[in-house]
Protein backbone atom coordinates (compact mmCIF):
# COMPACT_ATOMS: atom_id res chain seq x y z
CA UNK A 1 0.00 0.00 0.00
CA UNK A 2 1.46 3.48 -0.85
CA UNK A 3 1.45 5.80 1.94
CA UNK A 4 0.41 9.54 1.69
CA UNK A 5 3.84 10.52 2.90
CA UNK A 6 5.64 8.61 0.27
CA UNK A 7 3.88 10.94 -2.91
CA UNK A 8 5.64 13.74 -4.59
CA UNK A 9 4.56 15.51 -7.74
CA UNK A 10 4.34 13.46 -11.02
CA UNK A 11 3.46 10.03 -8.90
CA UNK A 12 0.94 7.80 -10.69
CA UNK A 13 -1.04 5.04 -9.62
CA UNK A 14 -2.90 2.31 -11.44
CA UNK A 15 -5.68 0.28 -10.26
CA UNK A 16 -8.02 -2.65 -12.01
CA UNK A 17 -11.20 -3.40 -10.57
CA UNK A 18 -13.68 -5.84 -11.94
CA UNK A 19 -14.96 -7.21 -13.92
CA UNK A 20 -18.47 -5.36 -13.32
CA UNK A 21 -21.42 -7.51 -12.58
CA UNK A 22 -25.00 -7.61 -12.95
CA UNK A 23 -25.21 -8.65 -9.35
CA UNK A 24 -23.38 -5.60 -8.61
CA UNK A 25 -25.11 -3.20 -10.06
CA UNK A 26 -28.10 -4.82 -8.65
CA UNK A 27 -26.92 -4.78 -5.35
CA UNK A 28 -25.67 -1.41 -5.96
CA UNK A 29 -29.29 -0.28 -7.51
CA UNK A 30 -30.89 -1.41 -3.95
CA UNK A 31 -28.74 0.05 -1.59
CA UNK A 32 -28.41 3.47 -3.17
CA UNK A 33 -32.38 3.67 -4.11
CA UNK A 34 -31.71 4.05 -7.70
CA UNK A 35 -33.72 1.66 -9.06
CA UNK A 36 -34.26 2.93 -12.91
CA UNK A 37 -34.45 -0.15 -14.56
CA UNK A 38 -31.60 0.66 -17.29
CA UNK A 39 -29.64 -0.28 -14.32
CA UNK A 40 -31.33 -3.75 -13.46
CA UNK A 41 -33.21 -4.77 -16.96
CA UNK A 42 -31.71 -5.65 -19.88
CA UNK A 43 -35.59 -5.49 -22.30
CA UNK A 44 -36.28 -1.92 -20.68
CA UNK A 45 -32.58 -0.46 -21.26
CA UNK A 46 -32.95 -1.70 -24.56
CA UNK A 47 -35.93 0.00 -25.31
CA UNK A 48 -34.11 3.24 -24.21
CA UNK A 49 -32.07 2.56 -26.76
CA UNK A 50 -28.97 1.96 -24.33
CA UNK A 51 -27.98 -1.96 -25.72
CA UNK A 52 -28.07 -3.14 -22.35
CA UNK A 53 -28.02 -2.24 -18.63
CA UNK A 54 -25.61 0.43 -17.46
CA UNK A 55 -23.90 0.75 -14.08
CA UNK A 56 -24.85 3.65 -11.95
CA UNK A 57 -22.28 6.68 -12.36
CA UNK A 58 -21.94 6.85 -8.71
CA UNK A 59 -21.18 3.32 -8.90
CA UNK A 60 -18.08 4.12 -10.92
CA UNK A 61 -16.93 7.29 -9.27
CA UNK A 62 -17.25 4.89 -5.90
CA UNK A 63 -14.64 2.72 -7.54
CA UNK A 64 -12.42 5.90 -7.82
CA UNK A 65 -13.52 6.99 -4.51
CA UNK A 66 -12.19 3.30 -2.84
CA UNK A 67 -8.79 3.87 -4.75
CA UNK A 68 -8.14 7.42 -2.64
CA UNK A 69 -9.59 5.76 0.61
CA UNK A 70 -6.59 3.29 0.24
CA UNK A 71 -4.19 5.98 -0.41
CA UNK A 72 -5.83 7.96 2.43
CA UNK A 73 -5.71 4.90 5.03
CA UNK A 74 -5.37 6.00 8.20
CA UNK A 75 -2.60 8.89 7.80
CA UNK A 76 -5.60 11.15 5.47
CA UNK A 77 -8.50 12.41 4.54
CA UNK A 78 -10.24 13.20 1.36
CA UNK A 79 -11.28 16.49 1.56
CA UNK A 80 -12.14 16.88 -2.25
CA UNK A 81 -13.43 15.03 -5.08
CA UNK A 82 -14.95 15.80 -8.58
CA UNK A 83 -14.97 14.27 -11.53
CA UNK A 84 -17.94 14.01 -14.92
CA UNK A 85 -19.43 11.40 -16.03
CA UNK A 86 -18.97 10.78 -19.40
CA UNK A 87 -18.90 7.12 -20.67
CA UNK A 88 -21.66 4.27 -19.83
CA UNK A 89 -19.89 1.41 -18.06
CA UNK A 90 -21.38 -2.47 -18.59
CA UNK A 91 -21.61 -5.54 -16.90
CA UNK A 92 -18.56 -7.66 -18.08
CA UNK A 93 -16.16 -4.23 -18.37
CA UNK A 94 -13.29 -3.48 -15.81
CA UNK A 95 -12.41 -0.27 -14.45
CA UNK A 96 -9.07 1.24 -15.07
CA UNK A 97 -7.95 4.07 -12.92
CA UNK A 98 -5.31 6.10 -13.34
CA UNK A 99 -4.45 8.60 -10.26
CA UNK A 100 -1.66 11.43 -10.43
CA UNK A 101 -0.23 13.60 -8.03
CA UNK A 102 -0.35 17.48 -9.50
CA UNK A 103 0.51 19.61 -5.99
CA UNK A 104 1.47 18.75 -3.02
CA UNK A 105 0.79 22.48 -0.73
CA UNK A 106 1.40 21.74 2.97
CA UNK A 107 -0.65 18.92 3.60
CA UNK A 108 -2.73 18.78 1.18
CA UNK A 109 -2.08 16.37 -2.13
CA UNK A 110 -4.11 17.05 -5.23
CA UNK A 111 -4.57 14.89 -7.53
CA UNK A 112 -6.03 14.40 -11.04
CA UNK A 113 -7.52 11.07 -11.76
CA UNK A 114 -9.32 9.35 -15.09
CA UNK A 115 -11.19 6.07 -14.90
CA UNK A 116 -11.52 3.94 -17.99
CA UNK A 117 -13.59 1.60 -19.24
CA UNK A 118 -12.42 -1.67 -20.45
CA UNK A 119 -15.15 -3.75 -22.67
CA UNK A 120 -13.45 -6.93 -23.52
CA UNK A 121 -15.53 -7.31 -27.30
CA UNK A 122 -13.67 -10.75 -28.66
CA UNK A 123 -10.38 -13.08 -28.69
CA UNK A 124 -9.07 -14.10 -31.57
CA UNK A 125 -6.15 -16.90 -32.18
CA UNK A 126 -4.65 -17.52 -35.93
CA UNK A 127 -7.78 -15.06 -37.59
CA UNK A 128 -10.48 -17.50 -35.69
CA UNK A 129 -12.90 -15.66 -33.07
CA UNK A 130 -12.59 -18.50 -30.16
CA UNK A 131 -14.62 -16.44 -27.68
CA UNK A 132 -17.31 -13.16 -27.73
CA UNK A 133 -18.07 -11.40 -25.29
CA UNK A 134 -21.06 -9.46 -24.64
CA UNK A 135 -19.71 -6.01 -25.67
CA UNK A 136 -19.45 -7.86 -29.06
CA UNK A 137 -22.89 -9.73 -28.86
CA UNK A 138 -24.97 -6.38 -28.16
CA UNK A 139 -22.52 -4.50 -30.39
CA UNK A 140 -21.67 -1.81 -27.91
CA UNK A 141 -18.85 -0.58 -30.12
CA UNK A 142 -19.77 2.63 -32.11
CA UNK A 143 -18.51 4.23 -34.85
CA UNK A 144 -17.56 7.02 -33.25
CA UNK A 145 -16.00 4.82 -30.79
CA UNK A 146 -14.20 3.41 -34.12
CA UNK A 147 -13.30 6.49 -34.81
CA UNK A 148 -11.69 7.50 -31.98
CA UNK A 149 -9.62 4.78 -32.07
CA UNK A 150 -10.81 3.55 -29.04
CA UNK A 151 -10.35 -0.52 -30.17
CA UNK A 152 -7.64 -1.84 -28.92
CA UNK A 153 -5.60 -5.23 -28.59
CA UNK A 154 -3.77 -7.31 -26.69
CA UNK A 155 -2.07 -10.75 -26.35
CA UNK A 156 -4.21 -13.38 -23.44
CA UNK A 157 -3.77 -16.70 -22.59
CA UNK A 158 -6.33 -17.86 -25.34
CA UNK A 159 -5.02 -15.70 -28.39
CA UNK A 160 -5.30 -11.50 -29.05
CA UNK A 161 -8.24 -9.81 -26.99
CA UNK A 162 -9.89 -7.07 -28.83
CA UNK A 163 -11.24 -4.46 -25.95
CA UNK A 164 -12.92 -0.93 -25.99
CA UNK A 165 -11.03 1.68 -23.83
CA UNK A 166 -13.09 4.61 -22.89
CA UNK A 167 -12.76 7.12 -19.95
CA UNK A 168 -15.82 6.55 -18.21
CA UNK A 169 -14.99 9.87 -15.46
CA UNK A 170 -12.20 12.32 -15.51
CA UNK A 171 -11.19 14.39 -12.13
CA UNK A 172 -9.51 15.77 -9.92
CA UNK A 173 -9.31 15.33 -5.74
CA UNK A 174 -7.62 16.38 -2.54
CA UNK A 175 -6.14 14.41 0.49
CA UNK A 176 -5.33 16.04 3.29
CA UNK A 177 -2.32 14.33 5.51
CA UNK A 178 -3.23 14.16 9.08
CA UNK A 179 -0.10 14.67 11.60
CA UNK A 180 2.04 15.39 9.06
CA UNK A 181 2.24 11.90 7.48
């Protein structure tokens, strides 16, 4: 675990989490109240045109939010945190977060973050799909996605995974070091 008093300007941290669940945004979709069914029904999100359920997008800035508690731990405290929503995140993706420290005033350590989304689409071994994925299956790729060059690869265990990488929320946040840690 990094600790608060180990950062200096230009540090970056990674962290993976996933892969996202139905069950979890289910579970998410009861405990928060938000229970809009493009978050729990597949027919309905359809019908608002959305391919498929979405996670909440206070389920993914949570996922960001966990990555500062750890950094915060005991020694810290987030005293600011911001970010926009700006990609749809789907059962079967993995968040990618990226976290970098920009100041460091006193004790305070800001930080600019950017979560991704990773929509694993197909793998493919010697030109032959072996395996789809649902990101594939509901054709969640776009052309603008296409566009953007947002399709990516990389080698797996079963062949070359074709994936989606999106930023899902962009921001920035503040610890605050407690006793000078």
């Amino acid at each position: 675990m990094v600790k608060l008093r180990e950062l200096q300007v230009g540090t970056v941290l990674k962290y993976e989490y996933g892969p996202v669940t139905r069950e979890g945004i289910t579970k998410y979709a009861f405990a928060s109240g938000d229970r809009n069914n493009i978050h729990t029904n597949d027919e309905f999100a359809e019908a608002m045109k959305l391919k498929g359920v979405i996670a909440h997008g206070l389920y993914s800035f949570s996922m960001v939010a966990r990555c500062f508690d750890e950094i915060a731990g005991e020694e810290g405290q987030l005293v600011k945190f911001g970010g926009e929503m700006r990609g749809m995140v789907r059962p079967g993706d993995t968040y990618i977060i990226t976290l970098t420290v920009t100041e460091i005033n006193g004790d305070l350590v800001d930080f600019k973050f950017v979560e991704q989304s990773k929509t694993p689409l197909k793998i493919v071994k010697e030109g032959i799909v072996v395996k789809e994925f649902e990101g594939e299956t509901r054709g969640w790729v776009s052309e603008k996605d296409i566009a953007k060059d947002l399709i990516k690869t990389e080698e797996v265990a079963g062949g070359i995974l074709h994936f989606r990488l999106r930023t899902a929320i962009p921001g920035t946040a503040t610890i605050r070091m407690i006793n000078g840690h």
